[in-house]
PDB file of N, CA and C in Angstrom:
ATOM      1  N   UNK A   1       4.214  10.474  11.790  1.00  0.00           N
ATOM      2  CA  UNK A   1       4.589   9.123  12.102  1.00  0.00           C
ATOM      3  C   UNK A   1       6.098   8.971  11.992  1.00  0.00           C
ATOM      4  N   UNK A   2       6.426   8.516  13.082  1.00  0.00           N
ATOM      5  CA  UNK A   2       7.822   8.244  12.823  1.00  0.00           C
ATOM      6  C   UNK A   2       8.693   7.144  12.853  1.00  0.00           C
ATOM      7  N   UNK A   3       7.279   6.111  12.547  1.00  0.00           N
ATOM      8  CA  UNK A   3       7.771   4.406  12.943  1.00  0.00           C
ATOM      9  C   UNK A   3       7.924   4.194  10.898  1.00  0.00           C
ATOM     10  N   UNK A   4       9.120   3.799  10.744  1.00  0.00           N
ATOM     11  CA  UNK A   4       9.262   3.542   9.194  1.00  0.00           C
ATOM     12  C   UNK A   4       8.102   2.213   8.763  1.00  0.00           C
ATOM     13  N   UNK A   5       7.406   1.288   9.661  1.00  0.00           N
ATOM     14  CA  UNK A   5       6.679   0.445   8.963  1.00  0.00           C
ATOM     15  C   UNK A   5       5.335   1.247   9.284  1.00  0.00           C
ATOM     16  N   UNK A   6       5.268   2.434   9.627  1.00  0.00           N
ATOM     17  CA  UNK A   6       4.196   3.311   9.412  1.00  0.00           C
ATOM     18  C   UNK A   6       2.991   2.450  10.794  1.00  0.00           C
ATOM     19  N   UNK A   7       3.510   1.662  11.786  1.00  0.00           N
ATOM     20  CA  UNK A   7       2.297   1.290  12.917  1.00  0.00           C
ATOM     21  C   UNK A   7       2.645   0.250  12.932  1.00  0.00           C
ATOM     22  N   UNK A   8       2.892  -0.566  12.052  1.00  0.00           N
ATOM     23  CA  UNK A   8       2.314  -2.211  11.741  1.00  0.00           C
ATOM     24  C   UNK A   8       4.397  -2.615  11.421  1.00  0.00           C
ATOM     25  N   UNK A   9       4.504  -3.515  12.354  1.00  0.00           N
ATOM     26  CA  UNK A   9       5.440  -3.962  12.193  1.00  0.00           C
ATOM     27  C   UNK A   9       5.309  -4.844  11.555  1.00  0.00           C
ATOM     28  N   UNK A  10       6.585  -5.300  10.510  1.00  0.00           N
ATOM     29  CA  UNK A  10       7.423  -5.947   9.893  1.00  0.00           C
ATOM     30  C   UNK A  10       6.895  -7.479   9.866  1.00  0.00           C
ATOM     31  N   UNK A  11       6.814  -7.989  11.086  1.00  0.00           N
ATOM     32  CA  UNK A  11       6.791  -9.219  11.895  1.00  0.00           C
ATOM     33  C   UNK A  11       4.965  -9.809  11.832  1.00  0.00           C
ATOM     34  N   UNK A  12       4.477  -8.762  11.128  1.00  0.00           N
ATOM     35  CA  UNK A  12       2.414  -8.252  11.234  1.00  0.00           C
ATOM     36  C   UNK A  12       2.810  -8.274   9.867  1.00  0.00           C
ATOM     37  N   UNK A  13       2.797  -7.118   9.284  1.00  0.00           N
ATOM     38  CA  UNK A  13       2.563  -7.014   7.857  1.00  0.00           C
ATOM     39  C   UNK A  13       3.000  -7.929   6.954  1.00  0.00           C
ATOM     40  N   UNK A  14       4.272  -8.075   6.702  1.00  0.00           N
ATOM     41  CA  UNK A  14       4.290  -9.471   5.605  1.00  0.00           C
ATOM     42  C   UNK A  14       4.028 -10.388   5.294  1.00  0.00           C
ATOM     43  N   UNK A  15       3.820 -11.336   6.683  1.00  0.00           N
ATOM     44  CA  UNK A  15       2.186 -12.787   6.714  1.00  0.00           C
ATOM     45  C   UNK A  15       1.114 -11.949   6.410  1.00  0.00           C
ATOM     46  N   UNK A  16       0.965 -11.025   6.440  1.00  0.00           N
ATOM     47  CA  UNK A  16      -0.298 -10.490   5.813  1.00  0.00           C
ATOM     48  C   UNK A  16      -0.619 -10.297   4.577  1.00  0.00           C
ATOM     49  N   UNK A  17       0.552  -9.727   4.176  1.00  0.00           N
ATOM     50  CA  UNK A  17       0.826  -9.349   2.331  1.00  0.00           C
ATOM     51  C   UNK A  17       0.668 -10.935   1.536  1.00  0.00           C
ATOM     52  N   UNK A  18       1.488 -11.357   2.003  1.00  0.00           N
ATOM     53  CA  UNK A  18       1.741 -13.013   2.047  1.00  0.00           C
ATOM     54  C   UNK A  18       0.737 -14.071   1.332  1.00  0.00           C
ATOM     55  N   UNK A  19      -0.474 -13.789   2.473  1.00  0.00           N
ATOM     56  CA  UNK A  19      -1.743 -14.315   2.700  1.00  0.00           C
ATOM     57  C   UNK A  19      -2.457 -13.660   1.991  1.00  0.00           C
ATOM     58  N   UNK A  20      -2.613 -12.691   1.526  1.00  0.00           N
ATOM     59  CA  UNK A  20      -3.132 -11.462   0.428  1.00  0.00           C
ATOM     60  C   UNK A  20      -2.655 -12.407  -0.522  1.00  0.00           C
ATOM     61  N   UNK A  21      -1.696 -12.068  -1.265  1.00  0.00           N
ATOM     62  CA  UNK A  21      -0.763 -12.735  -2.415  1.00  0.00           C
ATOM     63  C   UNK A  21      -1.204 -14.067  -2.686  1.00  0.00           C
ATOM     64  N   UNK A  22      -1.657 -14.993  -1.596  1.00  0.00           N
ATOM     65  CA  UNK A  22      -2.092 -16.468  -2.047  1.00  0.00           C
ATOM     66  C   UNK A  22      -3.801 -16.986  -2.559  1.00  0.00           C
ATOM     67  N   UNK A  23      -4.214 -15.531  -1.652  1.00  0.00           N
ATOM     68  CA  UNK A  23      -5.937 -15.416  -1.651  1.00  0.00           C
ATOM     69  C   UNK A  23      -5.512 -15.238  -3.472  1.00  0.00           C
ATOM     70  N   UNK A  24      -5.066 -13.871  -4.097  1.00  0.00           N
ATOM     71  CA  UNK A  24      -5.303 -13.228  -5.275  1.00  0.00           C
ATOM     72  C   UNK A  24      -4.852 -14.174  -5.888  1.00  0.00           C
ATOM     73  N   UNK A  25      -3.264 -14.687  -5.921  1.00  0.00           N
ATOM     74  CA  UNK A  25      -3.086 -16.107  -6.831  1.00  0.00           C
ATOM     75  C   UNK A  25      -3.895 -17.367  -6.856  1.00  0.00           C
ATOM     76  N   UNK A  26      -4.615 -17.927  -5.998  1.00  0.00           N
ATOM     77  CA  UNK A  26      -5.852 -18.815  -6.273  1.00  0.00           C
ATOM     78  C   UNK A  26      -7.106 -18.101  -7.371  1.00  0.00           C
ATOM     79  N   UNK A  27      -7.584 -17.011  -6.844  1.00  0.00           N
ATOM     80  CA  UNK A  27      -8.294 -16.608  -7.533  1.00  0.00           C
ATOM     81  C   UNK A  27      -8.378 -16.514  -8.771  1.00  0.00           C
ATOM     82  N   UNK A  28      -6.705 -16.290  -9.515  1.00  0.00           N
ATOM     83  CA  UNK A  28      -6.434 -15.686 -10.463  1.00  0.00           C
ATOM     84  C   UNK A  28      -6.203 -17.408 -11.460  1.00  0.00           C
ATOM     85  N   UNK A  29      -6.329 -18.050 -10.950  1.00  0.00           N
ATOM     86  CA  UNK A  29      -5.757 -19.476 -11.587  1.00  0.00           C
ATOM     87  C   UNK A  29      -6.880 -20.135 -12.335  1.00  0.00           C
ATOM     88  N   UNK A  30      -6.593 -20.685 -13.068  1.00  0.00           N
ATOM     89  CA  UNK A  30      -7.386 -21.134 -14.234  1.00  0.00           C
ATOM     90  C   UNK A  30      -8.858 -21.742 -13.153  1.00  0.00           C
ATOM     91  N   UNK A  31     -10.062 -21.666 -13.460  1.00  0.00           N
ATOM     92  CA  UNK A  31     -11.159 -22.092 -12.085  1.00  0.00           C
ATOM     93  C   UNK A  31     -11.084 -21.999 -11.003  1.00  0.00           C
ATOM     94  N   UNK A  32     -10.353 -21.005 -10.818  1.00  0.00           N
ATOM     95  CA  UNK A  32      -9.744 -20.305  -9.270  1.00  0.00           C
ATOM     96  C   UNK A  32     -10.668 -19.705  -9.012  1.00  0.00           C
ATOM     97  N   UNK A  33     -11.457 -20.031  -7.050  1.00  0.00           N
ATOM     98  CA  UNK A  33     -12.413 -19.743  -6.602  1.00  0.00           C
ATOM     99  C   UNK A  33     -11.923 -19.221  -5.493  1.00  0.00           C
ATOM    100  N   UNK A  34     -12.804 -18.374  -4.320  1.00  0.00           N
ATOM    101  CA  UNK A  34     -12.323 -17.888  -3.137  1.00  0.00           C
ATOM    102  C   UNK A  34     -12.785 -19.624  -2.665  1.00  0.00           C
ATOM    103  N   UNK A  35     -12.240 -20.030  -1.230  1.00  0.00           N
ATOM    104  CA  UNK A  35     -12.645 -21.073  -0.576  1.00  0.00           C
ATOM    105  C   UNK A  35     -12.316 -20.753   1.059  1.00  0.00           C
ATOM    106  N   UNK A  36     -12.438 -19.350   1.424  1.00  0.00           N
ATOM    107  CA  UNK A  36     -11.611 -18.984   2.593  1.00  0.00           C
ATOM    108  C   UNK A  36     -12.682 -19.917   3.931  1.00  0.00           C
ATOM    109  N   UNK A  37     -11.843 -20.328   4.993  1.00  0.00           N
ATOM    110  CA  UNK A  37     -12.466 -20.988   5.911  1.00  0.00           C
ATOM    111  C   UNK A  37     -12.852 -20.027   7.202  1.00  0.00           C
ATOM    112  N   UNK A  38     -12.498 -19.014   7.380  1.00  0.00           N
ATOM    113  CA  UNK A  38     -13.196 -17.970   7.834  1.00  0.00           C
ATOM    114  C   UNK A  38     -13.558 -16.804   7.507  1.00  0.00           C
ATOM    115  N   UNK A  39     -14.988 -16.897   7.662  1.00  0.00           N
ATOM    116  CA  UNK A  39     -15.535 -15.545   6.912  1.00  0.00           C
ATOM    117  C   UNK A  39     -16.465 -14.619   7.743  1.00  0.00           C
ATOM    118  N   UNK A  40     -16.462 -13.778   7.559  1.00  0.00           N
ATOM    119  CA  UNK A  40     -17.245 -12.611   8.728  1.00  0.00           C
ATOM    120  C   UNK A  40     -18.481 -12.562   7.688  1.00  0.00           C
ATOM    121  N   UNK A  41     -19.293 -12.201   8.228  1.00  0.00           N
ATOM    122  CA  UNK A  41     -20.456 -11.822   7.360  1.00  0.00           C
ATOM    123  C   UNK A  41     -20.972  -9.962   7.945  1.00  0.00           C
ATOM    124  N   UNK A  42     -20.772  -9.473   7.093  1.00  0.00           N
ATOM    125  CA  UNK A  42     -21.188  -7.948   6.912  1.00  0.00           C
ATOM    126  C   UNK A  42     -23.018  -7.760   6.496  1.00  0.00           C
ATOM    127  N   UNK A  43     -23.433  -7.387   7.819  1.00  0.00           N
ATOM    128  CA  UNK A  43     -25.157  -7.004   7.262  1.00  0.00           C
ATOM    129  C   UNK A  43     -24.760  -5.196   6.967  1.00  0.00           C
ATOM    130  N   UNK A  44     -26.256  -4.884   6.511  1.00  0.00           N
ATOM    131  CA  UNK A  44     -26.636  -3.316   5.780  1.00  0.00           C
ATOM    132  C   UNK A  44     -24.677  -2.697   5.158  1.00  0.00           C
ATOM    133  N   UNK A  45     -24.369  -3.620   4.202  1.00  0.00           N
ATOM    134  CA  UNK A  45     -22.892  -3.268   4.085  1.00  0.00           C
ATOM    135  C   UNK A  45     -23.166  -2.534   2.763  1.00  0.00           C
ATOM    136  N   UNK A  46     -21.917  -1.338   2.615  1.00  0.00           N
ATOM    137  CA  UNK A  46     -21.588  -0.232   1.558  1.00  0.00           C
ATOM    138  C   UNK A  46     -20.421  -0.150   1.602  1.00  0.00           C
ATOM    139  N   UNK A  47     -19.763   0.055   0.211  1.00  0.00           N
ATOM    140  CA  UNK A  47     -18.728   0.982  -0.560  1.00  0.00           C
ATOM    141  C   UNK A  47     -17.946   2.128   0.469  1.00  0.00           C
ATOM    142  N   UNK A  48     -17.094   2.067   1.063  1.00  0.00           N
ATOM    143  CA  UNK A  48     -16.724   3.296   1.370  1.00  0.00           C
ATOM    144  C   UNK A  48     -15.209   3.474   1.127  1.00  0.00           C
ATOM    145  N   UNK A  49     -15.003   4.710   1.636  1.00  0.00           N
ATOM    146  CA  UNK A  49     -13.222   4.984   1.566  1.00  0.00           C
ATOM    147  C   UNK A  49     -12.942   5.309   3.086  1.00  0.00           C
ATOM    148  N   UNK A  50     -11.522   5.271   3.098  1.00  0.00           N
ATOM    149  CA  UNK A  50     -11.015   5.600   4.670  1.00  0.00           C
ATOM    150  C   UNK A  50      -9.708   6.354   4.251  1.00  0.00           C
ATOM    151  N   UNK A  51      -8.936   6.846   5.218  1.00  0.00           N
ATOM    152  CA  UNK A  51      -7.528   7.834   4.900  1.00  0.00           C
ATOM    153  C   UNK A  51      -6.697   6.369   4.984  1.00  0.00           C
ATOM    154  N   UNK A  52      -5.401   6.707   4.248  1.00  0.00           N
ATOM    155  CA  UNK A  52      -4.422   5.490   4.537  1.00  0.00           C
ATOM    156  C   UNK A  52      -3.320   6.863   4.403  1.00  0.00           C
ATOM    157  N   UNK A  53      -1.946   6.342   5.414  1.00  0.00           N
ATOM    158  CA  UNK A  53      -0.939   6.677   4.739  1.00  0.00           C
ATOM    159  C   UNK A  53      -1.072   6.880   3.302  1.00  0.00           C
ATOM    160  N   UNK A  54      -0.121   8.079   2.647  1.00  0.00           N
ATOM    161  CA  UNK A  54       0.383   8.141   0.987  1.00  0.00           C
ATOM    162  C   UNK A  54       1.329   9.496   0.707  1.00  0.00           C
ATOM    163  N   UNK A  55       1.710   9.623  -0.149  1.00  0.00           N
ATOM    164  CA  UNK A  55       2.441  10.917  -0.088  1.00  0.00           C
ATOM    165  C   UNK A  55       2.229  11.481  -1.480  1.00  0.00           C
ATOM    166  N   UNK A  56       2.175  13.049  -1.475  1.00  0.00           N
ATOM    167  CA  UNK A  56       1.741  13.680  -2.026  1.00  0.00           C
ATOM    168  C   UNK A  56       2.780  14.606  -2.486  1.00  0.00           C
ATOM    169  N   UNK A  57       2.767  15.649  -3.986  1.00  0.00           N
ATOM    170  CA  UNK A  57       3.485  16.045  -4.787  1.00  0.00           C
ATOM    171  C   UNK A  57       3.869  16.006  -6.403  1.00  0.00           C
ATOM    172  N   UNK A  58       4.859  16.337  -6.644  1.00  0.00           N
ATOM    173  CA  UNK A  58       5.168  16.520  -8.070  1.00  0.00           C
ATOM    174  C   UNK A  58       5.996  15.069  -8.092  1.00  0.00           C
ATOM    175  N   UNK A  59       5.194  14.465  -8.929  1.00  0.00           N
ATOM    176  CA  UNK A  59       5.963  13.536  -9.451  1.00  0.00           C
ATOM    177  C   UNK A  59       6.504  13.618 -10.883  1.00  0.00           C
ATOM    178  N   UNK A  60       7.605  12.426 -10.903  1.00  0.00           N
ATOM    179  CA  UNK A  60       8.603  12.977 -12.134  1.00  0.00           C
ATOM    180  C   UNK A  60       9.216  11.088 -12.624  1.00  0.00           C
ATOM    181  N   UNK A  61       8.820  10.978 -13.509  1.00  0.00           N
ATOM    182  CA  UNK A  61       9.597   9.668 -14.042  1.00  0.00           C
ATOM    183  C   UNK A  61       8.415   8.115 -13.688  1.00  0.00           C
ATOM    184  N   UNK A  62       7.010   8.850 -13.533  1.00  0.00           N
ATOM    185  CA  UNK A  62       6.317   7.255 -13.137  1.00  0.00           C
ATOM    186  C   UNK A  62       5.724   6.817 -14.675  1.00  0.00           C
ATOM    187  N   UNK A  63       5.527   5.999 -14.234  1.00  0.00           N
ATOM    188  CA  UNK A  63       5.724   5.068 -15.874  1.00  0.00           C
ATOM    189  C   UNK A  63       4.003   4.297 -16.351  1.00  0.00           C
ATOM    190  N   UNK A  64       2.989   5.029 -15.339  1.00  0.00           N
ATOM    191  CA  UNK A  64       2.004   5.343 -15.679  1.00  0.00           C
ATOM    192  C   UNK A  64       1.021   6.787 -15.578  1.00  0.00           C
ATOM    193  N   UNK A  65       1.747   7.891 -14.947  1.00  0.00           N
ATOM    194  CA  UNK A  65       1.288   9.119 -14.521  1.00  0.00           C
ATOM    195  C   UNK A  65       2.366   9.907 -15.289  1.00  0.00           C
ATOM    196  N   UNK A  66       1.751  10.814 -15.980  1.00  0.00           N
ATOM    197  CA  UNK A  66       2.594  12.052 -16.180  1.00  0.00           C
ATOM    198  C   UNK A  66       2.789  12.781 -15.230  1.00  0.00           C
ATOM    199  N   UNK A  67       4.194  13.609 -15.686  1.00  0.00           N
ATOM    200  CA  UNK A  67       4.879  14.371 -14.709  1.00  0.00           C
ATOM    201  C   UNK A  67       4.038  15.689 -14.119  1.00  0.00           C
ATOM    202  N   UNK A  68       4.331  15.550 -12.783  1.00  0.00           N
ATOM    203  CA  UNK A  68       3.342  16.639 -12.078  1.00  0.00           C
ATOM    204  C   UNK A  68       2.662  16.184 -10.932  1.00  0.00           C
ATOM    205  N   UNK A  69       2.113  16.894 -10.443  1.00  0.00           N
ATOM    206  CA  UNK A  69       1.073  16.580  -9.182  1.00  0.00           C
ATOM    207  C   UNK A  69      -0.116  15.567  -9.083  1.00  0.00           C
ATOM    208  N   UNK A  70       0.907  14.705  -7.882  1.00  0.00           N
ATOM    209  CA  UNK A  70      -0.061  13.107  -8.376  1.00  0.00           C
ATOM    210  C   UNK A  70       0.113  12.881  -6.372  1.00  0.00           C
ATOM    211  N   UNK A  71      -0.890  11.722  -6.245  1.00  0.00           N
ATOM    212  CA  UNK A  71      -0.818  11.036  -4.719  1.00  0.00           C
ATOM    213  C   UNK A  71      -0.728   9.525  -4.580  1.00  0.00           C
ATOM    214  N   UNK A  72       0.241   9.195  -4.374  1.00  0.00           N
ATOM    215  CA  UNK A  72       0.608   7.855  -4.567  1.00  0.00           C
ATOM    216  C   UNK A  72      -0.291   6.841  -3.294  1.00  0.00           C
ATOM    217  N   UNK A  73      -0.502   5.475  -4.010  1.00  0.00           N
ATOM    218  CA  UNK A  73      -1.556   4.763  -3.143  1.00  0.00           C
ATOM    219  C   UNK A  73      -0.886   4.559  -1.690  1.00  0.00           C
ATOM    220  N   UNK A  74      -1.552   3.791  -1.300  1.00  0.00           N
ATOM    221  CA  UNK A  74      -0.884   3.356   0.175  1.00  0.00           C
ATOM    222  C   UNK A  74      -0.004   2.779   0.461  1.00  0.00           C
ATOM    223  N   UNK A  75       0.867   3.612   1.491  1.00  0.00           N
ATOM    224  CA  UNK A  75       2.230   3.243   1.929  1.00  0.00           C
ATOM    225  C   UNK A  75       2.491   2.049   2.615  1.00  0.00           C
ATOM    226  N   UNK A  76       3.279   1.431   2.408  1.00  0.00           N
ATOM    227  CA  UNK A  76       3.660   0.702   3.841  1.00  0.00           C
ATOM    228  C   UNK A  76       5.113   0.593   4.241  1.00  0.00           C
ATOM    229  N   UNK A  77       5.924   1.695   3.773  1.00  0.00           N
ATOM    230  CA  UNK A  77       7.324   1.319   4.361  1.00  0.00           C
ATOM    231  C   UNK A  77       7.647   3.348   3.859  1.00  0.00           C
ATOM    232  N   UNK A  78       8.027   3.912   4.817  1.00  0.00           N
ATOM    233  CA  UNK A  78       8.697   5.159   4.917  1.00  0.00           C
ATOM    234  C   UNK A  78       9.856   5.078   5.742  1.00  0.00           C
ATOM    235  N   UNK A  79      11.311   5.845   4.714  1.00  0.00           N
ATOM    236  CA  UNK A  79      12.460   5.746   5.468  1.00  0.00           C
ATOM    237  C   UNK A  79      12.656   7.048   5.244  1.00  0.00           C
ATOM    238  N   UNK A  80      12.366   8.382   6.359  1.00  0.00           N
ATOM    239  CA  UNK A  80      12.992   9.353   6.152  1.00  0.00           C
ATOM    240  C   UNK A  80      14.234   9.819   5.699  1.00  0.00           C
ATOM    241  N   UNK A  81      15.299   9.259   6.589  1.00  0.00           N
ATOM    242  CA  UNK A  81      16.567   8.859   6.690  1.00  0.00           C
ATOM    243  C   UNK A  81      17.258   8.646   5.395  1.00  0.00           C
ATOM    244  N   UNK A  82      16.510   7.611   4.759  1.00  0.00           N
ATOM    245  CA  UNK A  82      16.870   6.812   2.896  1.00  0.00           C
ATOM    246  C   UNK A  82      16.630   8.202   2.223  1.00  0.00           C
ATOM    247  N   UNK A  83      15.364   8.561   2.474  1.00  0.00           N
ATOM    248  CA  UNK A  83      14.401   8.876   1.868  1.00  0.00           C
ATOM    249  C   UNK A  83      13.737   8.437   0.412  1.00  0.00           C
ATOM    250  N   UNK A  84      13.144   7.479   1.284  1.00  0.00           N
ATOM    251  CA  UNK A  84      12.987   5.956   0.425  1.00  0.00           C
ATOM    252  C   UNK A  84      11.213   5.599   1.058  1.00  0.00           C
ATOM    253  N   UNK A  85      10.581   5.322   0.069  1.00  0.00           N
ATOM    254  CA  UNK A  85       8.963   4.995   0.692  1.00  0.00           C
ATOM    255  C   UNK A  85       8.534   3.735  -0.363  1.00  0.00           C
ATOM    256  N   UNK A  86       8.159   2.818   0.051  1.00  0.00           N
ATOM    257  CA  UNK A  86       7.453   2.096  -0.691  1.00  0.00           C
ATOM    258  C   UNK A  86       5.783   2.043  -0.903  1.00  0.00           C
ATOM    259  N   UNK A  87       4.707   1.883  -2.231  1.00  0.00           N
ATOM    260  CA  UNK A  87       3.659   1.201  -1.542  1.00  0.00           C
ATOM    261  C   UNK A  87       3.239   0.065  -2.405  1.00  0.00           C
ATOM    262  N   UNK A  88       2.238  -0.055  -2.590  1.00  0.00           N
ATOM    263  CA  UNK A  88       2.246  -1.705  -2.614  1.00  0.00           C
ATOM    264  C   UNK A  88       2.673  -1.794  -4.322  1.00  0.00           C
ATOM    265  N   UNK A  89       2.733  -1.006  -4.862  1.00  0.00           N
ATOM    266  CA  UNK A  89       3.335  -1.622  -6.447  1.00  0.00           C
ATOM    267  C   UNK A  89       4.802  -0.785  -6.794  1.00  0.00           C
ATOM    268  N   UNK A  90       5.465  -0.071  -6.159  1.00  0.00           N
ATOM    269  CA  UNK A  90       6.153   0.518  -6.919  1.00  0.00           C
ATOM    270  C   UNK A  90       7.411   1.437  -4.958  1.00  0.00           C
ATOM    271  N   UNK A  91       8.729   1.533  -5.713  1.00  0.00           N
ATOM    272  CA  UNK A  91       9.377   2.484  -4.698  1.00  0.00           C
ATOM    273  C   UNK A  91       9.218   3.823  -5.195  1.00  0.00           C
ATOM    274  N   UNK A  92       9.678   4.826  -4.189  1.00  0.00           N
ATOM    275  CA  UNK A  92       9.790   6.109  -4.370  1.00  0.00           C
ATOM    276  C   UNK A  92      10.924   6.729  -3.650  1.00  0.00           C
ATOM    277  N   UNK A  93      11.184   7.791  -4.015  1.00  0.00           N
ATOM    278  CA  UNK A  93      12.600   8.449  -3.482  1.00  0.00           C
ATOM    279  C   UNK A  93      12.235   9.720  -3.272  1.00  0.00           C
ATOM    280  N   UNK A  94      12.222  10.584  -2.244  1.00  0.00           N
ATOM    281  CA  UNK A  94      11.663  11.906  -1.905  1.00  0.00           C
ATOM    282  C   UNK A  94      13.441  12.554  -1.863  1.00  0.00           C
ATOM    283  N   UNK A  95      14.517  12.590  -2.884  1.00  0.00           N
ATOM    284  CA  UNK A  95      15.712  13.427  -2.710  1.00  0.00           C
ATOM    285  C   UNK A  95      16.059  14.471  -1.666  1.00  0.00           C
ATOM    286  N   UNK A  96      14.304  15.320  -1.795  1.00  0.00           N
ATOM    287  CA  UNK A  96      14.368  16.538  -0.893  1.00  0.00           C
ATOM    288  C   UNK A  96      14.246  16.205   0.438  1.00  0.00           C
ATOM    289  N   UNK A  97      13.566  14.974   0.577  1.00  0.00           N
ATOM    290  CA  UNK A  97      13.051  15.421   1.763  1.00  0.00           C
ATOM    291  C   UNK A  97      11.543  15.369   2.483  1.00  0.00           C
ATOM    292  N   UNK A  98      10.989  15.340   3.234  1.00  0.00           N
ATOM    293  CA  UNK A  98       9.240  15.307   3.456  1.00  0.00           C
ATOM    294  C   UNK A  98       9.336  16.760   3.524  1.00  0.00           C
ATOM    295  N   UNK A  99       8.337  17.503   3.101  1.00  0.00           N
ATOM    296  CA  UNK A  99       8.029  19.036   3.642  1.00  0.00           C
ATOM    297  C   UNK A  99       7.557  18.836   5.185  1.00  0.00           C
ATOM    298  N   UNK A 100       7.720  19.521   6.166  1.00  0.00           N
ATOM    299  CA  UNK A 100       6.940  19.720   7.540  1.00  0.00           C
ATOM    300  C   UNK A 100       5.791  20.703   7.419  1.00  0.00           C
ATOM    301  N   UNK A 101       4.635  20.379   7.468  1.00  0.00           N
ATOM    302  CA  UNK A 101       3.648  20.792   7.245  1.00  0.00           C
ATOM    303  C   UNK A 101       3.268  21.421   8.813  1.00  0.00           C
TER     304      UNK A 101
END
């Protein structure tokens, strides 16, 4: 991938995060309920996982993982260039570089 908002532009993702952020802060508030006005309804629904962006390696200095080989959650901002990645709780700095696999 070589789009730094990883697909999803800038202009998409942050009303999204946004709207995320206001769902979880209601929730989180003293008798805070979901009250969303559109809702999909999911029949025969399950648990699953899917691939997301993330990057992988020796990590060094995270402040809940010891140092060593860890895979950080999902991305949403890669700057080769910086070499600078964000995902949703924390930045990262790849000094070296991405490996080309």
């Amino acid at each position: 991938m070589n789009d730094r908002w990883l697909g999803t532009p800038p202009s998409v993702i942050i009303p999204r995060l946004q709207t995320l952020l206001a769902d979880l802060e209601q929730l989180a508030a003293p008798g805070g309920h979901a009250a969303p006005n559109d809702v999909v309804t999911i029949r025969n629904c399950m648990l699953a996982s899917r691939s997301v962006p993330c990057l992988i390696g020796e990590f060094s200095g995270h402040p809940s993982i010891k140092d060593g080989p860890a895979i950080t959650s999902e991305l949403f901002y890669l700057d080769r260039k910086r070499k600078l990645a964000r995902t949703l709780s924390r930045w990262y700095r790849f000094d070296q570089g991405l490996l080309d696999i």
